[in-house]
Each structure stands twice: as structure tokens, then as C-alpha cells.
Protein backbone atom coordinates (compact mmCIF):
# COMPACT_ATOMS: atom_id res chain seq x y z
CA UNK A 1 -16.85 214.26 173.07
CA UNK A 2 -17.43 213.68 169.55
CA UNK A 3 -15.09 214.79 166.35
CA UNK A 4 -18.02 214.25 163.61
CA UNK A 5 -20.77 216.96 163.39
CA UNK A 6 -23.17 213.90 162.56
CA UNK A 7 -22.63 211.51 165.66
CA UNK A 8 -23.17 214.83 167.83
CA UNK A 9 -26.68 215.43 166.24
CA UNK A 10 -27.59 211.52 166.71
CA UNK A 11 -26.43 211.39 170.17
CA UNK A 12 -27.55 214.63 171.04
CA UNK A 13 -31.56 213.92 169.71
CA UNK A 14 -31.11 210.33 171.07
CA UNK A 15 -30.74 211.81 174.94
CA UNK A 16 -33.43 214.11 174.13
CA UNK A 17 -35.73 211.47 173.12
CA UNK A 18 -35.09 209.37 175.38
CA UNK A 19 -34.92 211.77 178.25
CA UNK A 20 -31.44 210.92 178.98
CA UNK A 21 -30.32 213.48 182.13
CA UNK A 22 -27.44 212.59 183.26
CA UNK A 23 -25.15 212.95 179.07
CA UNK A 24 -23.64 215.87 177.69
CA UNK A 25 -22.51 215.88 174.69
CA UNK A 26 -19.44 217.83 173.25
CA UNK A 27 -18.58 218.19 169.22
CA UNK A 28 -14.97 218.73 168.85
CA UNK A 29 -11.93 217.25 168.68
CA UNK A 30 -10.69 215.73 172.26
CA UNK A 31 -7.14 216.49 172.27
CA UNK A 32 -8.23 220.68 172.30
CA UNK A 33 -11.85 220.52 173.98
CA UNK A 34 -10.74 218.32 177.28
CA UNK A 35 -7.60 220.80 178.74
CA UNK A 36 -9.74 223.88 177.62
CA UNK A 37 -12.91 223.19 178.80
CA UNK A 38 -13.19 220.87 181.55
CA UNK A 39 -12.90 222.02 185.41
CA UNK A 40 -10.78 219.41 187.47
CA UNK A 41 -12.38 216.46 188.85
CA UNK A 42 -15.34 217.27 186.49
CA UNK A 43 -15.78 213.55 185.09
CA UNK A 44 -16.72 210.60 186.39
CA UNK A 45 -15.73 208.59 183.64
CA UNK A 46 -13.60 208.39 180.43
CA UNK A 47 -14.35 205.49 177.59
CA UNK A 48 -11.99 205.86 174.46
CA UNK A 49 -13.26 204.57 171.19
CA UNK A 50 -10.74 204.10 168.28
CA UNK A 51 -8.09 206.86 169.17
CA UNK A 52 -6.28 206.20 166.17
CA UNK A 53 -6.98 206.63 163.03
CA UNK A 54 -6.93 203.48 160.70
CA UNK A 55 -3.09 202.94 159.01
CA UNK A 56 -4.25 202.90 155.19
CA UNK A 57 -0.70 202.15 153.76
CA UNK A 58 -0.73 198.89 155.55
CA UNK A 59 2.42 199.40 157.25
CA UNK A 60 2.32 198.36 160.75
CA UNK A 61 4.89 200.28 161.95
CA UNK A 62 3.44 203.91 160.26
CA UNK A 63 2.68 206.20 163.03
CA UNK A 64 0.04 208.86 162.37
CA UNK A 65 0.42 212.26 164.47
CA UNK A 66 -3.28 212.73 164.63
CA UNK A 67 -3.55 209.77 167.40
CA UNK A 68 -5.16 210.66 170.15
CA UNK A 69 -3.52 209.09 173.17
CA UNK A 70 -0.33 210.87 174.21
CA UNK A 71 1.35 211.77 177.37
CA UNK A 72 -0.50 215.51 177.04
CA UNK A 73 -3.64 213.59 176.49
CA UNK A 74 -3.31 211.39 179.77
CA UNK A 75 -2.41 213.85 182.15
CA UNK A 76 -5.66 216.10 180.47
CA UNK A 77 -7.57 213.05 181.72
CA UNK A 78 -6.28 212.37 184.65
CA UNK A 79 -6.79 216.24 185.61
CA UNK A 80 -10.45 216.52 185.08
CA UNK A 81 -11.14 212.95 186.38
């Protein structure tokens, strides 16, 4: 899963390229493509990079409410894993 349109079309012609068999790749934001459309037990494996977007008013403490790992968001995973 990928949320920019651009990193889709890299990875995407990268595992054609390369012949790459075993990768599917999925544009969309994570939080609404995982519940909707993956079956149970359906992944092998789930690696997070940055979940959160970056805190630009240099307040520790700020909490965004676009991060991306929540209870909903664990139990999503630990459904289709």
C-alpha cells in the first residue's frame, strides 16, 4: 500500500522490470484500503514506514489525527495477517 500516486507508478514499473512475482502493489490510503479490501489471513507480512506525518509546529506533544497507527488500524492488521 502506497498513499502517493507517484511511488505506486515507480514501484509498480520496478516489479515489472524486474520481474518481481511475488508484490502487489495497492495506491490508497491504508487506514480505508486494508479493512475493505483484504480477505483474512491474506498477508504474510506488514512493514510500516513513517505512519505519521511530520509535526511542523515543532511541538512535541501536537498530535495529528491523520496518524496511521490506531487501535482500528491494529486489529485491521492483525485480521488479514
Amino acid at each position: 500500500l502506497e498513499l502517493k500516486h507517484d511511488r505506486v507508478y515507480s514501484i509498480f514499473s520496478r516489479m515489472v522490470l524486474e520481474a518481481i512475482g511475488n508484490l502487489c502493489v495497492v495506491g490508497g490510503d491504508a487506514a480505508h484500503i486494508l479493512p475493505m479490501h483484504f480477505a483474512r489471513g491474506s498477508v504474510s507480512h506488514i512493514c510500516i514506514n513513517f505512519p505519521e506525518p511530520p509535526h511542523h509546529s515543532g511541538d512535541d506533544a501536537a498530535e495529528s489525527k491523520l496518524h496511521l497507527l490506531t487501535a482500528d488500524f491494529f486489529r485491521h492488521m492483525h485480521r488479514v495477517l
